[in-house]
C-alpha atoms as a PDB file:
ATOM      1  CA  UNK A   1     -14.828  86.791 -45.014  1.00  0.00           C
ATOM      2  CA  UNK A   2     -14.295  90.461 -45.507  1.00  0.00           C
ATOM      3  CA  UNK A   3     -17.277  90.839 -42.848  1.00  0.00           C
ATOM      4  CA  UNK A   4     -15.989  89.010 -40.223  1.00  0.00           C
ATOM      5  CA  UNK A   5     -12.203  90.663 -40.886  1.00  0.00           C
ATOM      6  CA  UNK A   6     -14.093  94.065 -40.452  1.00  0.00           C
ATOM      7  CA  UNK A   7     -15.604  93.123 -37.208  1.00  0.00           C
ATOM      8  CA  UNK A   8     -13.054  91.458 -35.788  1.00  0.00           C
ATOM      9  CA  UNK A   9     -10.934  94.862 -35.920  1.00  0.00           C
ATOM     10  CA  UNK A  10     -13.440  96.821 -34.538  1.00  0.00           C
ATOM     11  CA  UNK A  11     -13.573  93.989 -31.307  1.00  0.00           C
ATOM     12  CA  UNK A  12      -9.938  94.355 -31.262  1.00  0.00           C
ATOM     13  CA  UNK A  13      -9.956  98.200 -31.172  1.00  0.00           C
ATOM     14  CA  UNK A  14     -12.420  97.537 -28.439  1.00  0.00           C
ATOM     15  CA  UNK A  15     -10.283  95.082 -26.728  1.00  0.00           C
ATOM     16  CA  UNK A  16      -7.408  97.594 -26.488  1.00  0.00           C
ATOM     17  CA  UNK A  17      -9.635 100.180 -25.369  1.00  0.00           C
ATOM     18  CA  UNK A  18     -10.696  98.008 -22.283  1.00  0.00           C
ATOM     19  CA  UNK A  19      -7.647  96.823 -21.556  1.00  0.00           C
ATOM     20  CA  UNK A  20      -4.935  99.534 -21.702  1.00  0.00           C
ATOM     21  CA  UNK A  21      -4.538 101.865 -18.632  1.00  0.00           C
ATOM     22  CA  UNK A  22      -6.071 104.969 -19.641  1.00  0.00           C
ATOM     23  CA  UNK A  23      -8.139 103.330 -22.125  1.00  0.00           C
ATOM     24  CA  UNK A  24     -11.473 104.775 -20.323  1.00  0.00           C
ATOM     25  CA  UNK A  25     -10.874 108.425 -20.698  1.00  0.00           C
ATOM     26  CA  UNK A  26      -9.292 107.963 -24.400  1.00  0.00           C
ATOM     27  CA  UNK A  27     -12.697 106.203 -24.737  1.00  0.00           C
ATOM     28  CA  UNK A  28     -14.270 109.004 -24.083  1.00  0.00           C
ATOM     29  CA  UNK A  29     -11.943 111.534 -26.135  1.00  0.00           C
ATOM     30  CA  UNK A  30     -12.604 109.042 -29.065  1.00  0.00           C
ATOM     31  CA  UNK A  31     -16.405 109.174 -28.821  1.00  0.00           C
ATOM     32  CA  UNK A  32     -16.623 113.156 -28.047  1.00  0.00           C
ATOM     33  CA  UNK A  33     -14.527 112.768 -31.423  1.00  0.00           C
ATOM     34  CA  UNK A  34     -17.356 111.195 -33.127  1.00  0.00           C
ATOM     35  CA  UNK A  35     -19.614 113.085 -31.550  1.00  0.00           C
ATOM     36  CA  UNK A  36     -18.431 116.667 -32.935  1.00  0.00           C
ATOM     37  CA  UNK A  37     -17.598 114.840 -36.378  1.00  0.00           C
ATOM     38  CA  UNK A  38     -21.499 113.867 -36.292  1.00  0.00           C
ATOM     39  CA  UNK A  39     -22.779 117.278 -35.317  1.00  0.00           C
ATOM     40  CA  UNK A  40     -20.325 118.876 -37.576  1.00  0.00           C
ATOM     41  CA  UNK A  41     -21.695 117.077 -40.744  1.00  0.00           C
ATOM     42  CA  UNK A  42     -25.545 117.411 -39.723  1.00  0.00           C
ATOM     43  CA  UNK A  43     -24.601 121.470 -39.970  1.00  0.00           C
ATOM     44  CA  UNK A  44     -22.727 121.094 -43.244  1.00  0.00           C
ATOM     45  CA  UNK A  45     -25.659 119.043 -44.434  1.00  0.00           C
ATOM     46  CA  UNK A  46     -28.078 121.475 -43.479  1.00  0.00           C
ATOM     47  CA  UNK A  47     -26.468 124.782 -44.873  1.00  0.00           C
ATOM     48  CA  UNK A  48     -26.058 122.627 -48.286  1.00  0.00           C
ATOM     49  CA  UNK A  49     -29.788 121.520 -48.143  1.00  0.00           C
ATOM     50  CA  UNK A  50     -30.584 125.495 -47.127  1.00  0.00           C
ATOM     51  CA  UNK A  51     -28.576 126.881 -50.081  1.00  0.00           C
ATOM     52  CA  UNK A  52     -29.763 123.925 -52.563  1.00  0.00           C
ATOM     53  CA  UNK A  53     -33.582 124.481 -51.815  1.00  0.00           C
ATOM     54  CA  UNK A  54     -33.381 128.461 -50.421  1.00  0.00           C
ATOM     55  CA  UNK A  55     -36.050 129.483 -53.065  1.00  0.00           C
ATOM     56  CA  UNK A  56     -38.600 126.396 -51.961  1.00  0.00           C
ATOM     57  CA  UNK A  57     -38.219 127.694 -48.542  1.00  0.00           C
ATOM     58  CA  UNK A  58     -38.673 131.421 -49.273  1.00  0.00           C
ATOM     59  CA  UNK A  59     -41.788 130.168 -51.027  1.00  0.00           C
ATOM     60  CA  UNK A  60     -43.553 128.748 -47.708  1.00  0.00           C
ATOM     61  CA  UNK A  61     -45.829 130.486 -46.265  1.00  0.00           C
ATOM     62  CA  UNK A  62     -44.486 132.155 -42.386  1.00  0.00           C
ATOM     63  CA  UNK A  63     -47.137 129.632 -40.415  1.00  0.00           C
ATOM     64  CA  UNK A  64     -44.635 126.484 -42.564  1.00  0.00           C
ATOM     65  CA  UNK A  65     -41.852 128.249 -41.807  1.00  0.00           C
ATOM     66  CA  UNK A  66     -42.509 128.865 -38.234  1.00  0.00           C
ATOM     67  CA  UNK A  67     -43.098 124.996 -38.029  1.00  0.00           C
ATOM     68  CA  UNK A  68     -40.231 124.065 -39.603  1.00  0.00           C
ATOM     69  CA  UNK A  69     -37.699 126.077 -38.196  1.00  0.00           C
ATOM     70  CA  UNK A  70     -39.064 125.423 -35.295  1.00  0.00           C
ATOM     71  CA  UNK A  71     -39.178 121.569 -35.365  1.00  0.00           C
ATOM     72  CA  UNK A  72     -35.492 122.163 -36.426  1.00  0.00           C
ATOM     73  CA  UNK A  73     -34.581 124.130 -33.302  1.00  0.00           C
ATOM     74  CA  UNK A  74     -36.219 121.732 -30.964  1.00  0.00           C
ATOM     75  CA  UNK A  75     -34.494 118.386 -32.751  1.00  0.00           C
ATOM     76  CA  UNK A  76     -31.350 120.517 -31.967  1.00  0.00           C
ATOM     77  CA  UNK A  77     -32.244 121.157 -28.308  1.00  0.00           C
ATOM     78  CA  UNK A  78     -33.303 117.641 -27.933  1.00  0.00           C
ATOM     79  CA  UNK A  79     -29.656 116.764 -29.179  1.00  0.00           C
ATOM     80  CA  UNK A  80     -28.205 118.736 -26.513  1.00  0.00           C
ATOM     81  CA  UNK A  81     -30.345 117.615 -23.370  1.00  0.00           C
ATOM     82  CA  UNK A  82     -29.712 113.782 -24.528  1.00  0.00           C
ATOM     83  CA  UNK A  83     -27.642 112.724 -21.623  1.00  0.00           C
ATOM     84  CA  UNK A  84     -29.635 115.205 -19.225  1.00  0.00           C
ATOM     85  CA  UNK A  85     -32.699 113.268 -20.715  1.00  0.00           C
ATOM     86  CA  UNK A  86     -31.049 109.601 -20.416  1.00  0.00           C
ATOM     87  CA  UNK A  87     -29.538 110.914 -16.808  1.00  0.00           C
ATOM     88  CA  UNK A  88     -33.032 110.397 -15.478  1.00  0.00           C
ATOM     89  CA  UNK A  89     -33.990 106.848 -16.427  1.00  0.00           C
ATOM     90  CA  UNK A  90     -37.089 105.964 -18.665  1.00  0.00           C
ATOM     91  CA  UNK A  91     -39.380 108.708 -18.205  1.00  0.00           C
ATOM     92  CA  UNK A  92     -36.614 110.826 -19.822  1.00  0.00           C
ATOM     93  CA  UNK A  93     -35.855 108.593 -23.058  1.00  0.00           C
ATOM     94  CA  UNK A  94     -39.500 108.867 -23.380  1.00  0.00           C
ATOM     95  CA  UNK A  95     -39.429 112.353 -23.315  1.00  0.00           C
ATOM     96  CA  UNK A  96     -36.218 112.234 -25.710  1.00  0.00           C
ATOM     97  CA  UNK A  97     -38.257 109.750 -28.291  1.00  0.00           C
ATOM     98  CA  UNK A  98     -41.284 112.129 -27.627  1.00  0.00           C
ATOM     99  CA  UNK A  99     -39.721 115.165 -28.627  1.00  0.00           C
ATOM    100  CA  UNK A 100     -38.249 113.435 -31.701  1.00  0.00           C
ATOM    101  CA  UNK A 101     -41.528 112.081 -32.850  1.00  0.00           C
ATOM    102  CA  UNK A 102     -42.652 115.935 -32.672  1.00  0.00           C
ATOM    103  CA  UNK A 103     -39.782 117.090 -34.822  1.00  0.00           C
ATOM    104  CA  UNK A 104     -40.502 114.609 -37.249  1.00  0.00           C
ATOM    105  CA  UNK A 105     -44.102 115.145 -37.326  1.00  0.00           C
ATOM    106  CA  UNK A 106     -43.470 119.337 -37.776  1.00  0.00           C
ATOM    107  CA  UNK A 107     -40.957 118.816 -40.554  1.00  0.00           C
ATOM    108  CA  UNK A 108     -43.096 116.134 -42.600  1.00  0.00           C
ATOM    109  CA  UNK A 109     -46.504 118.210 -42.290  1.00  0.00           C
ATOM    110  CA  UNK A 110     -44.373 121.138 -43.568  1.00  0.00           C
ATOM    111  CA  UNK A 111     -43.329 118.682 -46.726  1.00  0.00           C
ATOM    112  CA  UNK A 112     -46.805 117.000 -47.278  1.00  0.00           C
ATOM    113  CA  UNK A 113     -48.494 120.693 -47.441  1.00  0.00           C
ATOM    114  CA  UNK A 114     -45.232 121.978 -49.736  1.00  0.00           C
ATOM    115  CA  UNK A 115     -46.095 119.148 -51.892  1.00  0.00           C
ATOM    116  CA  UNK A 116     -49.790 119.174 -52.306  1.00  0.00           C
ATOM    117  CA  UNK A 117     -49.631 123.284 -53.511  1.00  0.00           C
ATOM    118  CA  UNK A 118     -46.572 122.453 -56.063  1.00  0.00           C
END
């Protein structure tokens, strides 16, 4: 019951959005909103995670830490070119999910190699 209470105010928050005059751009405020609240508590996440485990990562080597870093910038930059990606149809959420996958890949070799010295 509590389920379908919970969805049926976010179709009704949906509903006014579509209805009201104005409702598009306030759509759009609303998810920019998100958008900046997401972003905002990746980075809070990340300087916790960089002041938690600073040591670990002064302990990599400078080829690990090139990777990492790296894979971090690019997952950034990937972030930013999303609708510049998406703008050009498939090919570009290819590239997007592409990209990704090479983030990923950089940051979990770094983690496997961290692991099997320690």
């Amino acid at each position: 019951m509590k389920t379908a209470a919970q969805f049926g105010l976010v179709a009704l928050i949906a509903l006014v959005f579509t209805v009201l005059p104005g409702g598009g751009p306030a759509l759009e405020v609303a998810l920019t909103m998100l958008t900046i609240a997401f972003f905002t508590l990746i980075a809070v996440m990340g300087y916790r995670l960089y002041r938690q485990f600073g040591f670990e990562l002064d302990t990599l080597d400078d080829r690990q830490r090139l990777v990492l870093y790296g894979s971090i910038g690019l997952a950034l930059l990937t972030f930013c070119a999303t609708s510049r990606l998406f703008d050009t149809g498939g090919a570009g959420a290819v590239v997007w999910l592409a990209l990704l996958a090479l983030c990923s890949y950089g940051v979990y070799r770094v983690w496997r190699q961290y692991r099997s010295i320690s």
